[in-house]
Protein backbone atom coordinates (compact mmCIF):
# COMPACT_ATOMS: atom_id res chain seq x y z
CA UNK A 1 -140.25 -224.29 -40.09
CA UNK A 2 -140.73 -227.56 -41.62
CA UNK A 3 -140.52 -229.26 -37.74
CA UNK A 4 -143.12 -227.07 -37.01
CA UNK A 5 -145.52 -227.71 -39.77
CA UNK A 6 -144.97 -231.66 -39.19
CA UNK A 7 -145.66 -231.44 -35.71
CA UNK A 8 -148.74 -229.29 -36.53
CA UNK A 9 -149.62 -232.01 -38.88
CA UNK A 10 -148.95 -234.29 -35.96
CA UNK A 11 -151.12 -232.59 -33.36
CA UNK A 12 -153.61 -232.29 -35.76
CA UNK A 13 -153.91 -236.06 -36.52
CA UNK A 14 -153.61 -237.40 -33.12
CA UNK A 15 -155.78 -234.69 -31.51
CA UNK A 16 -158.18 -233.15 -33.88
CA UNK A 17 -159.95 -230.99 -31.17
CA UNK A 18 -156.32 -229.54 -29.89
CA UNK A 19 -155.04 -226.50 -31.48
CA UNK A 20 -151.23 -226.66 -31.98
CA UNK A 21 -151.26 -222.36 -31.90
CA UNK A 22 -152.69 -222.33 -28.81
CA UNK A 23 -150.87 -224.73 -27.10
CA UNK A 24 -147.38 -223.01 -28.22
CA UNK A 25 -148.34 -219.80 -27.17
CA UNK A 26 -149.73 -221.39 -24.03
CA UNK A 27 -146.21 -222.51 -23.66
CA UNK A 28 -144.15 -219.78 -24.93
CA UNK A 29 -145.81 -217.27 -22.39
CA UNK A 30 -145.28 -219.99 -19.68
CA UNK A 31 -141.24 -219.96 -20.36
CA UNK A 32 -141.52 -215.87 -20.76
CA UNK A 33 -143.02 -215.12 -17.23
CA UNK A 34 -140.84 -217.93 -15.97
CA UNK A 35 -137.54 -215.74 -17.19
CA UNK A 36 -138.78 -212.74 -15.56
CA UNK A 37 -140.18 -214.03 -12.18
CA UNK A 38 -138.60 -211.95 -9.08
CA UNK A 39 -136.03 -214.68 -8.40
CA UNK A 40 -134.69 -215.78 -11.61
CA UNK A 41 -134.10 -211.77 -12.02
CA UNK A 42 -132.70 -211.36 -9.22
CA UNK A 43 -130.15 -214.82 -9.60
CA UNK A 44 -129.27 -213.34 -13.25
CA UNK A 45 -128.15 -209.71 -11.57
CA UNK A 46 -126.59 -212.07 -9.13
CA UNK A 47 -124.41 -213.82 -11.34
CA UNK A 48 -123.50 -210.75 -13.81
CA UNK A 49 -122.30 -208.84 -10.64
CA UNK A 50 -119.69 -211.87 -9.68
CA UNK A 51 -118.65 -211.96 -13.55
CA UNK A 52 -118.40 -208.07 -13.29
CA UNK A 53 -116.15 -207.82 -10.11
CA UNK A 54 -114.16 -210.98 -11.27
CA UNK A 55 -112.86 -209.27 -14.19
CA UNK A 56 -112.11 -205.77 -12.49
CA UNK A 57 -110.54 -208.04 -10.05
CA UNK A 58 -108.40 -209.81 -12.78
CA UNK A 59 -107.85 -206.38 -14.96
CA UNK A 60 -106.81 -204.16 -12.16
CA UNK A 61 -103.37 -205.28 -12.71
CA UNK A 62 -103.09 -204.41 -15.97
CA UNK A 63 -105.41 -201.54 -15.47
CA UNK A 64 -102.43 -200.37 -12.72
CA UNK A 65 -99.73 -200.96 -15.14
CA UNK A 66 -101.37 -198.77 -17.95
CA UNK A 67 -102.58 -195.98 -15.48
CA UNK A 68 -98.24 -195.88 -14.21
CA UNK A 69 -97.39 -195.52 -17.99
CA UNK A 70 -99.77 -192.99 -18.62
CA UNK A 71 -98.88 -190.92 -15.50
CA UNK A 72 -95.15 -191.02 -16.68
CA UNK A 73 -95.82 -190.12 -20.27
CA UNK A 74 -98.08 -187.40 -18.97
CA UNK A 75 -95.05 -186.14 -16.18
CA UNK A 76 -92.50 -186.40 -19.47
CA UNK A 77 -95.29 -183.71 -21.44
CA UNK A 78 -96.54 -186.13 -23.88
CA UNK A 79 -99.27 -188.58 -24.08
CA UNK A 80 -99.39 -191.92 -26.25
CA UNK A 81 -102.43 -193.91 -26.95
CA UNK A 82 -101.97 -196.68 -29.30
CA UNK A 83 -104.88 -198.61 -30.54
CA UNK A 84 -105.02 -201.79 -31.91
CA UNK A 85 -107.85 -202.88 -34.22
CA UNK A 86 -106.54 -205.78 -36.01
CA UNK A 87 -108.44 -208.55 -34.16
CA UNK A 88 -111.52 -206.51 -34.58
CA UNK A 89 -110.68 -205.55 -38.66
CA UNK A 90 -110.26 -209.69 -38.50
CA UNK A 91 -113.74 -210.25 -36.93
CA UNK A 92 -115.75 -207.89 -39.26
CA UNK A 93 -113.99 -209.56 -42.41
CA UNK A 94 -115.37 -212.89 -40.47
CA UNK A 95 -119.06 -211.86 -39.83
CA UNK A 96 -118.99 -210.26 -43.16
CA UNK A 97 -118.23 -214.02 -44.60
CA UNK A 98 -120.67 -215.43 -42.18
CA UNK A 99 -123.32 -212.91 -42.75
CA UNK A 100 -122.43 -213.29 -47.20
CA UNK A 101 -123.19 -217.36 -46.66
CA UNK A 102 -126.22 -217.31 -45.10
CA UNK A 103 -128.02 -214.64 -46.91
CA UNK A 104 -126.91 -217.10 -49.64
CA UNK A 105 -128.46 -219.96 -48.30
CA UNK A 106 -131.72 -217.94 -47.54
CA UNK A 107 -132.02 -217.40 -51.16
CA UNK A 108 -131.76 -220.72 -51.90
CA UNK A 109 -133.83 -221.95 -49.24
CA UNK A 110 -136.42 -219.59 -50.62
CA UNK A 111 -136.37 -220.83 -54.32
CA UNK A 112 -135.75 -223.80 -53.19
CA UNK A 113 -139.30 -223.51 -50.88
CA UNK A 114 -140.99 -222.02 -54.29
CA UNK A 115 -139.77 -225.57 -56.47
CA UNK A 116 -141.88 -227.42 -54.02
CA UNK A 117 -144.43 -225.06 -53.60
CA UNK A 118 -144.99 -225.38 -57.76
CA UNK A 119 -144.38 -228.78 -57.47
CA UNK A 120 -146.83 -229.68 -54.99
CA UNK A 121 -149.07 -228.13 -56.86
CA UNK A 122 -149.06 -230.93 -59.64
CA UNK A 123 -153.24 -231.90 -58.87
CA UNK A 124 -153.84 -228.32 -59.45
CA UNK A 125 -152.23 -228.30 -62.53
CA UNK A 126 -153.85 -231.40 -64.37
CA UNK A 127 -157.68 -229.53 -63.43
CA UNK A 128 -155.82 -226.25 -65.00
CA UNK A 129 -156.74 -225.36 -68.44
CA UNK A 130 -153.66 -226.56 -70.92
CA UNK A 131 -151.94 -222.39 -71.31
CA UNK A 132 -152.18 -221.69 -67.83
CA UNK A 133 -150.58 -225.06 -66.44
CA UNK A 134 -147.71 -224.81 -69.47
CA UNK A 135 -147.27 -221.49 -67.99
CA UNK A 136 -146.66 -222.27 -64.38
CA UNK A 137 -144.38 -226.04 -65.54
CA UNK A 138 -141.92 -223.05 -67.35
CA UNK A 139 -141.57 -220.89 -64.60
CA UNK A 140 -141.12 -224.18 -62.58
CA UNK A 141 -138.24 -224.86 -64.84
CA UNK A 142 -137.05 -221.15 -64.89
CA UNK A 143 -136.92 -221.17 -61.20
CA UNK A 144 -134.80 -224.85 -61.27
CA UNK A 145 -132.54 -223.49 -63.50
CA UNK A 146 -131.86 -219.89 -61.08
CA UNK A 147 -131.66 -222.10 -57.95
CA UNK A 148 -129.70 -224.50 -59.32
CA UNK A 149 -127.24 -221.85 -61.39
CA UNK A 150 -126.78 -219.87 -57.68
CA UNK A 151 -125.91 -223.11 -56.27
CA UNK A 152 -123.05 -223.82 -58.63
CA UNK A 153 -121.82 -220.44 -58.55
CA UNK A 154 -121.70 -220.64 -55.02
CA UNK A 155 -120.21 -223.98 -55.09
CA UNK A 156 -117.40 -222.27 -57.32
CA UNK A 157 -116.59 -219.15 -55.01
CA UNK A 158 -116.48 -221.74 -51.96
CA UNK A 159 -113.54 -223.91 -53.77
CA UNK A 160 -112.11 -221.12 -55.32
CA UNK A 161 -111.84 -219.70 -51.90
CA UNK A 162 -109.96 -223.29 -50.25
């Protein structure tokens, strides 16, 4: 977000008459149709059908071995299916971390973004009557303190954790 604003700010500098929005969504709808032209389709089922038949290819094998154990389990009069989930019981505990540490760094990001939104705001402030300007300085602070509380307490369940 803040490359794009700064190239915005760019754009806008060196170009005055050029608008940035335009020009993205100029090029974003240029890469779109480009990703969906006749050919590049057609190469992309291409190359999914040779993954495809490569791994049947490389399965059948196994897929041979498992279909003779079945068809002797099913002669004895029983059949066995075992299932097993541990890799994917590992890989939900995994995006569950992944997903835990990011929604933490959104919130800081966020408070973070609101400290320099305040901040910025300092010009604003000194034209503010005196109340109103205290008012906004404490929640300043109030909001440094949460963001930098949440930070230390996830500083502590990150070392606790190594």
């Amino acid at each position: 977000m803040k490359s794009l604003m700064q190239t915005e700010t760019t754009v806008t500098l060196l170009a005055p008459q050029l608008s940035f929005f335009d020009l993205a969504v100029d090029e974003i709808k240029g890469v779109f149709l480009e990703q969906f032209q006749e050919k590049a389709l057609a190469e992309k089922a291409k190359q999914q059908m040779l993954r495809t038949t490569k791994g049947v290819v490389l399965g059948m094998p196994v897929w041979q071995e498992a279909a003779s154990k079945w068809m002797t389990q099913l002669e004895n009069g029983r059949f066995v299916l075992e299932i097993d989930a541990s890799d994917v019981d590992r890989k939900m505990d995994e995006l569950q971390n992944n997903l835990d540490r990011n929604v933490r760094r959104l919130v800081i990001t966020l408070l973070l973004i609101g400290l320099l939104a305040i901040a910025s705001n300092a010009p604003v402030l000194a034209n503010m009557p005196h109340t109103q300007a205290m008012w906004a300085i404490s929640l300043l602070g109030i909001l440094t303190f949460v963001a930098l509380f949440y930070l230390g307490v996830i500083m502590w369940e990150a070392w606790r954790k190594r």
